[in-house]
Protein backbone atom coordinates (compact mmCIF):
# COMPACT_ATOMS: atom_id res chain seq x y z
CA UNK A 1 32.69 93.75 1.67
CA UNK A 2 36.21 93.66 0.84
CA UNK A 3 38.43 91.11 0.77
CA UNK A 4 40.29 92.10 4.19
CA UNK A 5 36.95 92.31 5.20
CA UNK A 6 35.57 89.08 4.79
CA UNK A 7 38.92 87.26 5.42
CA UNK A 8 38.71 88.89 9.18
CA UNK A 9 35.24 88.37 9.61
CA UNK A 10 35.97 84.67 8.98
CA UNK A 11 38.53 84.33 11.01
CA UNK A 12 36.69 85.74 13.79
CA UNK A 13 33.92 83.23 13.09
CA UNK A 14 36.24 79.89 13.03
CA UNK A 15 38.03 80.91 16.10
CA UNK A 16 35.85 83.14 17.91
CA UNK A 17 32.09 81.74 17.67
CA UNK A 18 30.61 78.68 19.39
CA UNK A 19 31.65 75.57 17.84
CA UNK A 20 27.89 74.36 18.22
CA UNK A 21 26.92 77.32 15.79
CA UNK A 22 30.07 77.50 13.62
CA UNK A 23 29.63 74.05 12.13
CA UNK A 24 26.00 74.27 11.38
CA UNK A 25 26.43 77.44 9.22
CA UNK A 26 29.49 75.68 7.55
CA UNK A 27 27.53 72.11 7.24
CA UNK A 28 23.47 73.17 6.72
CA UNK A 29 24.25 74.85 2.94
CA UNK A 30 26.14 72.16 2.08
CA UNK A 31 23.78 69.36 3.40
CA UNK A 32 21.36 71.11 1.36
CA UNK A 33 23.30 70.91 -1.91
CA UNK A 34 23.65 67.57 -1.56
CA UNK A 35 20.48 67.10 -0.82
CA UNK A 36 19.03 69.00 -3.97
CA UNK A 37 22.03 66.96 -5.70
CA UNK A 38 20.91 63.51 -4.76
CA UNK A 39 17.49 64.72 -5.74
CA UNK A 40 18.57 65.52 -9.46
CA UNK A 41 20.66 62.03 -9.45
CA UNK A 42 17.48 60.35 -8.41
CA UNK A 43 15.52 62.19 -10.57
CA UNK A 44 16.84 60.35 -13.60
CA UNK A 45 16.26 56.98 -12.18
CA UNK A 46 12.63 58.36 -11.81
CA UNK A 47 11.64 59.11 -14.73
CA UNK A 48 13.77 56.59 -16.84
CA UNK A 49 12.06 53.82 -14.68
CA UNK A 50 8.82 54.96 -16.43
CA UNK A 51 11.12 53.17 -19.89
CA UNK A 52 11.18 50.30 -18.43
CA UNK A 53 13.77 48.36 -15.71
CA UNK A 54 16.38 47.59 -18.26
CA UNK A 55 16.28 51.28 -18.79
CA UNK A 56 16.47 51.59 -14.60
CA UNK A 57 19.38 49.16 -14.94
CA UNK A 58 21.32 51.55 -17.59
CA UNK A 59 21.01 54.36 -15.58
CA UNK A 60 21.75 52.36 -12.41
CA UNK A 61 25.08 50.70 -14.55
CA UNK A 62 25.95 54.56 -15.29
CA UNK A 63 26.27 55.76 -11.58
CA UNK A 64 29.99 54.32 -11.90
CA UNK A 65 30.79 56.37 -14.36
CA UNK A 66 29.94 59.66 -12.21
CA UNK A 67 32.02 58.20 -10.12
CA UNK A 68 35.12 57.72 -12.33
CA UNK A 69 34.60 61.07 -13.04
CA UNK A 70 34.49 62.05 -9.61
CA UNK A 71 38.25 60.36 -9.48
CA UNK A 72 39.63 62.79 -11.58
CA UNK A 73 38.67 66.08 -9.32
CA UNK A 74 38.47 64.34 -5.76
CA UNK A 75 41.91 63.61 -5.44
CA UNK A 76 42.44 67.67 -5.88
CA UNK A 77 39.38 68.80 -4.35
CA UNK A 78 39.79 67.19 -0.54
CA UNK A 79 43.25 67.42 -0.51
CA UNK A 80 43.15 71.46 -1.77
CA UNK A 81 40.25 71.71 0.63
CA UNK A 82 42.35 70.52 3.55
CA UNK A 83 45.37 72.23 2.75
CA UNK A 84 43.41 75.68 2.09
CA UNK A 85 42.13 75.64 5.54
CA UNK A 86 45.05 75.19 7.02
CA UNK A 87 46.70 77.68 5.25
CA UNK A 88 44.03 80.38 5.79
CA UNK A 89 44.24 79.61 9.11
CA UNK A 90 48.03 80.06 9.15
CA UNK A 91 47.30 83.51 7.27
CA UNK A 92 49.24 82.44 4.13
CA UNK A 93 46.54 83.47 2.01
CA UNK A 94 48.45 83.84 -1.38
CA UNK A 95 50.06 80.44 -0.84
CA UNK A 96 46.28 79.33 -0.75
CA UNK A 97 45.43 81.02 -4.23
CA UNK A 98 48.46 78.64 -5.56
CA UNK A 99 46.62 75.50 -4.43
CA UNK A 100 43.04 76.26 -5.80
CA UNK A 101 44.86 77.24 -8.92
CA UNK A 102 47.21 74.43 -9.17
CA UNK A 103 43.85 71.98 -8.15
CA UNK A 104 41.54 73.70 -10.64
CA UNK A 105 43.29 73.30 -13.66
CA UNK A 106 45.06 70.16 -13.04
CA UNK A 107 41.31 68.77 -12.41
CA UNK A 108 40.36 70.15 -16.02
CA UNK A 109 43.08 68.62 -17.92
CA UNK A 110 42.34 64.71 -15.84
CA UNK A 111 38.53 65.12 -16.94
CA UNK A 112 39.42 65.82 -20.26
CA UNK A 113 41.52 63.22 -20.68
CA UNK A 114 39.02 60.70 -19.46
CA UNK A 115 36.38 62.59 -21.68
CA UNK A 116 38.45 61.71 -24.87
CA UNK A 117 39.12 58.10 -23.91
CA UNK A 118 35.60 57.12 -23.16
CA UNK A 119 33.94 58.63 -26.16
CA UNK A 120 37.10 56.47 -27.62
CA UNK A 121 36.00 53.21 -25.90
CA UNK A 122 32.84 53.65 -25.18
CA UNK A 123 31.20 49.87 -25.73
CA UNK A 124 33.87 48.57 -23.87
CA UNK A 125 33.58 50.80 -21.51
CA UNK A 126 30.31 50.19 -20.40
CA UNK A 127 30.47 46.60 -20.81
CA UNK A 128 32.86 46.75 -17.79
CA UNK A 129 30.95 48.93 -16.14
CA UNK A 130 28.05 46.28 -15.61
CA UNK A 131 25.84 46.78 -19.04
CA UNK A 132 23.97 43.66 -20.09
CA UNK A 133 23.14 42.58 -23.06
CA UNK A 134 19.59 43.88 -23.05
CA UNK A 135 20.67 47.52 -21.41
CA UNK A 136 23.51 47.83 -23.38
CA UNK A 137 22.27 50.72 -25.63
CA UNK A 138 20.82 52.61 -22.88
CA UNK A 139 24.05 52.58 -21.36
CA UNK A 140 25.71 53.80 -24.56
CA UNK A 141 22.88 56.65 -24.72
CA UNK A 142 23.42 57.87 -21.06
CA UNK A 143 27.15 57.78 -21.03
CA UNK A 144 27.58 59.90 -24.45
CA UNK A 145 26.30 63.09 -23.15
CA UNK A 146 27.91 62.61 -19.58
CA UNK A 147 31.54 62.20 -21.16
CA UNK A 148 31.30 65.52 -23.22
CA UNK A 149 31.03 68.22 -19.73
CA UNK A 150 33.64 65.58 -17.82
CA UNK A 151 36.56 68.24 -17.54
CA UNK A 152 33.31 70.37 -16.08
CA UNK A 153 32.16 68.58 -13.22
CA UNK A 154 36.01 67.14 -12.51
CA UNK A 155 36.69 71.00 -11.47
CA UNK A 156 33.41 71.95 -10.15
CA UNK A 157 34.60 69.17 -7.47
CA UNK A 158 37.54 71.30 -6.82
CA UNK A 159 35.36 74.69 -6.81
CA UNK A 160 32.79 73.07 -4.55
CA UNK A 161 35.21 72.01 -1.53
CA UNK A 162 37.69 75.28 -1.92
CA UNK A 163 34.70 77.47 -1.48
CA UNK A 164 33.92 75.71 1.62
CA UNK A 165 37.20 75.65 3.09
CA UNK A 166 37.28 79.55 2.71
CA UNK A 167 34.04 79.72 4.24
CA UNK A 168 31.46 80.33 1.68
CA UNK A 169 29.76 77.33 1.78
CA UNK A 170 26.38 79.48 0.77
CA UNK A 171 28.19 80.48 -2.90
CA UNK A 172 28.58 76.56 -2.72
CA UNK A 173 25.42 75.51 -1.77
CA UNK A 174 23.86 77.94 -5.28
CA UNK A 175 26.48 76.18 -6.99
CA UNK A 176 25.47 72.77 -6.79
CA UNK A 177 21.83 73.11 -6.11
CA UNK A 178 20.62 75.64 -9.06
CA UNK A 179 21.85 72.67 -11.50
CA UNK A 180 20.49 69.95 -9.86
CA UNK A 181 17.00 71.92 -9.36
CA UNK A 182 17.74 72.26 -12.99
CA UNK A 183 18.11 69.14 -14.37
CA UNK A 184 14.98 68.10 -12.77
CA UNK A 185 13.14 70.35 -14.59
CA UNK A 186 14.99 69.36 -17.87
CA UNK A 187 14.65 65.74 -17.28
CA UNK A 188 10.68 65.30 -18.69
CA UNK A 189 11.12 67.91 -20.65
CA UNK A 190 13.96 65.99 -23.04
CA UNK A 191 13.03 62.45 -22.29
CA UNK A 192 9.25 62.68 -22.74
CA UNK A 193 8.45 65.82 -24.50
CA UNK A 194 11.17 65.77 -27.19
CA UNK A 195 10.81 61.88 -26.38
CA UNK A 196 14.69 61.27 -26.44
CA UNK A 197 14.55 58.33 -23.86
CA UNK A 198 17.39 57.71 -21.66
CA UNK A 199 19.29 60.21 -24.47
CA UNK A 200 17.30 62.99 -23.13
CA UNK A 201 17.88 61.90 -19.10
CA UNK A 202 21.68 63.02 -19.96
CA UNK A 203 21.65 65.82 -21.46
CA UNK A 204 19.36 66.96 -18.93
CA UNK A 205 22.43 66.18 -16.95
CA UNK A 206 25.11 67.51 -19.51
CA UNK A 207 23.66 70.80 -19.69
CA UNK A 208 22.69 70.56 -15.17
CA UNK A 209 26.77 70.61 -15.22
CA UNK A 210 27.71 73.63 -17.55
CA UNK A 211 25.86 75.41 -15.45
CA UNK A 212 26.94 74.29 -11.83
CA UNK A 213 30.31 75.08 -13.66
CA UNK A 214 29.35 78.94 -14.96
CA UNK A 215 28.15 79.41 -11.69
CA UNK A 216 30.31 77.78 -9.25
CA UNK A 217 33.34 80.04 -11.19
CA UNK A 218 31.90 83.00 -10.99
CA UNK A 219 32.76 84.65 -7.70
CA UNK A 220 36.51 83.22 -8.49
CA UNK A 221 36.71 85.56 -11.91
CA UNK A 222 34.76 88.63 -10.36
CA UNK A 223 36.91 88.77 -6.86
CA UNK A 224 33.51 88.11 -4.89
CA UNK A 225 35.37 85.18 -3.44
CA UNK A 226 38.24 85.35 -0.56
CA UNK A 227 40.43 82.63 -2.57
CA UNK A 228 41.30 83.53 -7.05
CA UNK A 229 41.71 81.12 -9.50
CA UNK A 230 43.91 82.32 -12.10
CA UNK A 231 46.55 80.84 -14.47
CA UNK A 232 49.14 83.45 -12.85
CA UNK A 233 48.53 81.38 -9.86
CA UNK A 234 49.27 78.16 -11.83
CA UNK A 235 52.70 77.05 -10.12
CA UNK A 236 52.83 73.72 -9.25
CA UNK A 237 55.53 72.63 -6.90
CA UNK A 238 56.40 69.62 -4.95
CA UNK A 239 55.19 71.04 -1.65
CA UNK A 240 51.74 72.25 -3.24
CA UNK A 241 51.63 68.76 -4.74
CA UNK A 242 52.99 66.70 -2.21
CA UNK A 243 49.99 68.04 0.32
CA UNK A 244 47.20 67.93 -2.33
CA UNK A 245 48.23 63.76 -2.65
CA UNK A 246 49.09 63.06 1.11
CA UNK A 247 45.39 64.13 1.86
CA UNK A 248 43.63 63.98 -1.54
CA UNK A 249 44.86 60.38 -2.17
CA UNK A 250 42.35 58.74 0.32
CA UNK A 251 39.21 60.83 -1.77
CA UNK A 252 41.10 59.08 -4.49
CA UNK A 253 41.43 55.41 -3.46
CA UNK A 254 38.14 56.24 -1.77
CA UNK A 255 36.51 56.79 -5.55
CA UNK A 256 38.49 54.69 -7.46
CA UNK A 257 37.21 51.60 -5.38
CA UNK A 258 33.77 52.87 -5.01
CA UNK A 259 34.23 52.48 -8.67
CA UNK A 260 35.42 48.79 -8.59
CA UNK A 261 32.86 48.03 -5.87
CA UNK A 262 30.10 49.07 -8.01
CA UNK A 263 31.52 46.94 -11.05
CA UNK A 264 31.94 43.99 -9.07
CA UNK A 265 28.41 44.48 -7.06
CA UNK A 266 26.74 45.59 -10.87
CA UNK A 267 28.38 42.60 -12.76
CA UNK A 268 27.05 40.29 -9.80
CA UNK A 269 23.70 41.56 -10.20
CA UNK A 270 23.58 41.68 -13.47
CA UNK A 271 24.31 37.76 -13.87
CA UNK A 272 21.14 37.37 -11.37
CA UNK A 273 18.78 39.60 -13.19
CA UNK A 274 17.98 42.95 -14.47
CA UNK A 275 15.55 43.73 -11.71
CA UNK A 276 18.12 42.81 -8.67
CA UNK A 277 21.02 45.02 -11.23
CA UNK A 278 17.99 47.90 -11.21
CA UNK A 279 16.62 47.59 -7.67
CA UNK A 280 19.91 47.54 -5.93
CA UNK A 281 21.06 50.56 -7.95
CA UNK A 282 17.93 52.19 -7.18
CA UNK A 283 18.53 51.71 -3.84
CA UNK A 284 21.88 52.97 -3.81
CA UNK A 285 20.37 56.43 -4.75
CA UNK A 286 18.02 56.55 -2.19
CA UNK A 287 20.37 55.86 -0.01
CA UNK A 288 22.14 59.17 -0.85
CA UNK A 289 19.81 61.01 0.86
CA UNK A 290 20.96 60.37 4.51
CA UNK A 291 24.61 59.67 3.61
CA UNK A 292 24.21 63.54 1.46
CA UNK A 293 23.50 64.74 4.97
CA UNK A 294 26.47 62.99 6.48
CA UNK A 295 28.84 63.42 4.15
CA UNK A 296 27.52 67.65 4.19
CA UNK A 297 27.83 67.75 7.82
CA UNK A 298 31.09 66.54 7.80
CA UNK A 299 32.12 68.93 5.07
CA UNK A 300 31.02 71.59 6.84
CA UNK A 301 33.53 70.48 10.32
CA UNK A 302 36.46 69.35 8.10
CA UNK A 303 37.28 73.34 7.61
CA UNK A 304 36.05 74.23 10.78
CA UNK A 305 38.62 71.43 12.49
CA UNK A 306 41.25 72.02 10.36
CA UNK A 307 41.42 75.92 10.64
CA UNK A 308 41.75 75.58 14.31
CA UNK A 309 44.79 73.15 13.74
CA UNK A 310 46.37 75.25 11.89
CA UNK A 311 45.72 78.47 14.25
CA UNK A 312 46.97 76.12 17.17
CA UNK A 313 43.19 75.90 19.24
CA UNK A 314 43.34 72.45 19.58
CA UNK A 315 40.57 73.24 22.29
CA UNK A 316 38.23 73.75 19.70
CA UNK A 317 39.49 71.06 17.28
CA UNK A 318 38.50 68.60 20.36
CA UNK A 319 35.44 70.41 20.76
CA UNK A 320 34.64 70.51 17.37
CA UNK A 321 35.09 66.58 17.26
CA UNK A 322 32.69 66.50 19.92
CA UNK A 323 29.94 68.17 19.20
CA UNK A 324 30.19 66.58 15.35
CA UNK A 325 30.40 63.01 16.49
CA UNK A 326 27.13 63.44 19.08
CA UNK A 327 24.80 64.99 16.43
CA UNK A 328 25.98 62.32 13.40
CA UNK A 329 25.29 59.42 15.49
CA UNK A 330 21.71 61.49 16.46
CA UNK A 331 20.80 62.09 13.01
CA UNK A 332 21.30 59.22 11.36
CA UNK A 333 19.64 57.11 14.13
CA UNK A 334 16.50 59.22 13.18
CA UNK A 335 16.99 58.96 9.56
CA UNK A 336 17.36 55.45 9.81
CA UNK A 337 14.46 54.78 11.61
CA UNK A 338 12.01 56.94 9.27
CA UNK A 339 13.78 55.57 6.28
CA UNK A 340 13.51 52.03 7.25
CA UNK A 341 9.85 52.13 7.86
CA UNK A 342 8.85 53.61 4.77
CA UNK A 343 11.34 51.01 2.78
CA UNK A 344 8.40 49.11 0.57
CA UNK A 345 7.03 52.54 0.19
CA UNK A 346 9.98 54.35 -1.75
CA UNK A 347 10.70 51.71 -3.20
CA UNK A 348 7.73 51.34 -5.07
CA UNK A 349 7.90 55.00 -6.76
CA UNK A 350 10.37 53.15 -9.35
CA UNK A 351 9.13 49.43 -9.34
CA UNK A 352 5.66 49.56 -9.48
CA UNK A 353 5.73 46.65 -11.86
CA UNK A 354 8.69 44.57 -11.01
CA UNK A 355 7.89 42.69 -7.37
CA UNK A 356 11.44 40.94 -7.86
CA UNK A 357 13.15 45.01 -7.87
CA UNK A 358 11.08 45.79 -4.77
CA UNK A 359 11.79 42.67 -2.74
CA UNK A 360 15.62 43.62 -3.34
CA UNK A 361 15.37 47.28 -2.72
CA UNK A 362 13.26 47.34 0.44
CA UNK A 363 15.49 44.37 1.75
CA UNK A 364 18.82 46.61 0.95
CA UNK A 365 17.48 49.84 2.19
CA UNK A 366 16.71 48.39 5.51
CA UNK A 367 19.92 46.82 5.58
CA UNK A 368 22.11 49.40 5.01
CA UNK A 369 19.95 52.21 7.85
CA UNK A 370 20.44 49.21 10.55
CA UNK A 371 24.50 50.59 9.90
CA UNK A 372 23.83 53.88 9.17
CA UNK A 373 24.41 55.48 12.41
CA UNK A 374 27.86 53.28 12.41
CA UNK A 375 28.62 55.02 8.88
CA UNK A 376 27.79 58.65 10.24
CA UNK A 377 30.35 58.03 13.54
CA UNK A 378 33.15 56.42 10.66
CA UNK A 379 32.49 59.16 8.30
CA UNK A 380 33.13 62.33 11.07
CA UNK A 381 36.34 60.07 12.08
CA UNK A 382 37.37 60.07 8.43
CA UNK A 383 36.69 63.61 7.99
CA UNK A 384 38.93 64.65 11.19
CA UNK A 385 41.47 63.02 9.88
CA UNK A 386 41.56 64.52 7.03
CA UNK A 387 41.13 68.02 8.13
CA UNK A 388 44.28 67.48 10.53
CA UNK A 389 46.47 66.34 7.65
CA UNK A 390 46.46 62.42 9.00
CA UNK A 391 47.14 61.40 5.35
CA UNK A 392 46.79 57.28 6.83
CA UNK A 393 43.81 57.62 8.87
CA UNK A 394 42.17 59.42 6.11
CA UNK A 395 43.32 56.79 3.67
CA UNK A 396 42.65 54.03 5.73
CA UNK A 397 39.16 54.90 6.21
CA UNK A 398 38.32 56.46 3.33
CA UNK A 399 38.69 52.89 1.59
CA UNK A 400 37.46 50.70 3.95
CA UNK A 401 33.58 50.78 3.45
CA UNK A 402 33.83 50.04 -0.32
CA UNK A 403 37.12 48.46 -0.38
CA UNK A 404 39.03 46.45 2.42
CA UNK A 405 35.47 45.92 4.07
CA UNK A 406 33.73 45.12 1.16
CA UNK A 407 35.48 43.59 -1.95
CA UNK A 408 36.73 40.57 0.50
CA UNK A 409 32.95 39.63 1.48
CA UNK A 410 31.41 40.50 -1.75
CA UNK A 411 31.95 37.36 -3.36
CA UNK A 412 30.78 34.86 -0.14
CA UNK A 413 27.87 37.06 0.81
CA UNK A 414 26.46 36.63 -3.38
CA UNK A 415 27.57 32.89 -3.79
CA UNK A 416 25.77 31.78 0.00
CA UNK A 417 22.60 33.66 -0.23
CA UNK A 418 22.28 34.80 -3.95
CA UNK A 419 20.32 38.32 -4.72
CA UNK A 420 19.79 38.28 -0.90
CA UNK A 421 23.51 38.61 0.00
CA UNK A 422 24.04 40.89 -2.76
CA UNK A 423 21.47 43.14 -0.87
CA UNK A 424 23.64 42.82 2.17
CA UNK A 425 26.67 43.27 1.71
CA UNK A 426 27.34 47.04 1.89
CA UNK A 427 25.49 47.42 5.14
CA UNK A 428 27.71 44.49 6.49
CA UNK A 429 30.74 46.42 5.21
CA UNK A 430 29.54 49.27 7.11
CA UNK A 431 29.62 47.56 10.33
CA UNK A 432 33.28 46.48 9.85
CA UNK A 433 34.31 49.71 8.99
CA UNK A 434 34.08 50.60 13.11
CA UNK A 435 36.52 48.39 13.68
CA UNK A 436 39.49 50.26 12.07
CA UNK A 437 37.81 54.00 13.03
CA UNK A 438 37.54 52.99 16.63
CA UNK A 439 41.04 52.43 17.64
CA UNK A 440 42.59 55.28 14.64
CA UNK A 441 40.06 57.69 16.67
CA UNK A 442 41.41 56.83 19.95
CA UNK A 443 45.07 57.66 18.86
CA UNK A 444 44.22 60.77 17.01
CA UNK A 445 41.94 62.15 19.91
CA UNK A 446 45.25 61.25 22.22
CA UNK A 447 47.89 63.39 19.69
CA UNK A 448 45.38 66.88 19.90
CA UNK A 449 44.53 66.36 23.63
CA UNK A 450 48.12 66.37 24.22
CA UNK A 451 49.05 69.46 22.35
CA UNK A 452 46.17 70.70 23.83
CA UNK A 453 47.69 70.08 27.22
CA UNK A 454 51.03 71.92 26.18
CA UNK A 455 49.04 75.24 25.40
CA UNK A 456 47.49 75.14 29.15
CA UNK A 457 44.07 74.80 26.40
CA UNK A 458 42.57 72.00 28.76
């Protein structure tokens, strides 16, 4: 199909189609990369637990720095994704081949950077990342490998959300899930069969990446895709800019204190024990499984919503809201409920041995899918902001649950009820999260209905 082709068929599909089918085709590939994503992520945890729990607690300590990494592409990612949909939707496609371009290789050069400064500092590094004494080396062995395909996975980030916004969330879904499926694979092969320990559990992961990356870029350099990444392309401007930051900057903020909230919670933990430092990180991978579904489904009505913005059918961007906020609060009711259940259970697939880890981890994971459904209904919130361009409701939200919700309580919660609070206090963030979404909601929901009115579109 040509380009033309596909370009028209799209639009037909974001403007035309049922918004109660549209979504689910955008959202159901992408839920299932994440999926197969949080799979590899936990995957690691699985089999290094087998070394031991300070082992567990390296890996665990580690997460952050995924998550630095993440910094350096999410910024351009959401805030190319956003802009890209709006600007397909405005029919300014070459304008859009600017922004993944300007994204993409801006993305590159901020993971290399960070690539050359960690391998630089990399003791102190993980020191402040949470690293004890006893999993110190472990940390040192997991990070090594992880550093070296940084300026990978920082533009795979970008790759991942642009091919959504143009549609293709399929082309993503391969993407993401053929390395993850990967590295699972990889993972016994190098940490038990060429018994390289924790060593081997990254560059299972390092070498998961390259290929996410080789594939991911593909359609881009063969024309398969609607959007091109090209250094012709490369012109970076302060509009481009200026819109990749207003939006982008909440993923950002949203990363970077994810990033401080983990130090903080890991440093905490790690003062307690190694099993409540290995346990609650264990937990927070398990919990990616639901919030991979959430955070899919919204990526899959961000586009959707802000496509429909930009062609003007603010109809279906109040539809669209709708029908997304009614199935996240349904989902994640359910996948609390079977989740919470089955707590002592999961947990006990990486702390056989350690009762102290599975007290912890049941205790959190119950916890935190008592607020689930809460974080679904924030998270589509979040997500509509963004995809309208409402650069301080994004923001806002997008560091509440691990910032202005959490870092204030974090402290308290740990020094009143110990390991116990530390447990806590994420799902407790997640409940005061609804009180800034609830009220940001009501005033976006008021903006579209009236332009809706305007159009005669009610």
């Amino acid at each position: 199909m040509a380009a033309a082709d596909r370009q028209d068929a799209r639009k037909n599909m974001m403007l035309e189609q049922p918004i109660s089918k549209v979504i689910p085709k955008m959202a159901i590939p992408t839920i299932i990369a994440f999926l197969i994503n949080s799979i590899y992520s936990l995957a690691d945890t699985f089999f290094v637990s087998s070394l031991g729990t300070n082992a567990t607690a390296a890996v665990s300590v580690n997460s952050s720095l995924d998550q630095i990494i993440m910094m350096a592409g999410s910024m351009l990612a959401i805030g190319a994704n956003s802009y890209i949909a709006r600007l397909l939707g405005a029919k300014k496609e070459d304008e859009a081949n600017k922004v993944l371009s300007v994204a993409f290789f801006i993305a590159l050069a901020f993971g290399t950077i960070l690539a050359v400064f960690g391998c630089m500092f990399m003791t102190p590094m993980v020191r402040l990342l949470g690293a004890t004494d006893t999993c110190l080396q472990y940390s040192i062995d997991y990070a090594t490998y992880v550093l070296l395909v940084a300026p990978f996975m920082a533009s795979s980030f970008v790759m991942n959300q642009c091919l959504r916004a143009e549609g293709s969330a399929v082309l993503s879904m391969i993407g993401m899930g053929f390395g993850s499926i990967l590295n699972c694979v990889l993972d016994p092969i190098f940490i038990f069969t060429l018994d390289m320990g924790v060593a081997g559990a990254s560059i299972a992961t390092a070498i998961s990446k390259l290929v996410s990356f080789a594939i991911l870029i593909f359609p881009y350099i063969t024309h398969r895709s609607v959007l091109r990444i090209s250094i012709k392309y490369f012109k970076p401007n302060r509009e481009i800019i200026g819109q990749i930051v207003k939006i982008g900057s909440s993923s950002m903020f949203r990363s970077g204190l994810a990033v401080v909230a983990a130090i903080v919670l890991n440093n905490i933990a790690g003062s307690i024990s190694d099993a409540v430092l290995a346990g609650i990180g264990v937990t927070n991978k398990i919990m990616m499984f639901p919030f991979s579904v959430i955070l899919g489904f919204g990526s899959g009505f961000q586009p959707v919503t802000g496509f429909n913005w930009g062609a003007k059918r603010f109809d279906r961007v109040l539809e669209s809201f709708r029908f997304s906020a009614k199935t996240a609060l349904i989902a994640s009711t359910a996948m609390a409920l079977l989740l919470g259940v089955f707590a002592n259970q999961v947990i006990l697939l990486f702390a056989e041995a350690d009762a102290e880890m599975q007290a912890i981890g049941a205790l959190s994971i119950r916890l935190q899918c008592i607020a689930l459904p809460i974080h679904a209904w924030v998270a589509v919130v979040n997500m509509f902001c963004s995809g309208l361009g409402k650069a301080k409701g994004a923001l806002l939200l997008a560091t509440a649950r691990q910032g202005s919700c959490f870092l204030p309580i974090v402290y308290p919660l740990s020094w009143l009820f110990g390991a116990n609070g530390v447990a806590s206090v994420q799902a407790v963030a997640d409940m005061l999260t609804l009180c800034l979404a609830f009220p940001l909601m009501r005033k976006v929901l008021k903006e579209v209905r009236s332009k809706a009115a305007e159009l005669g579109q009610l």
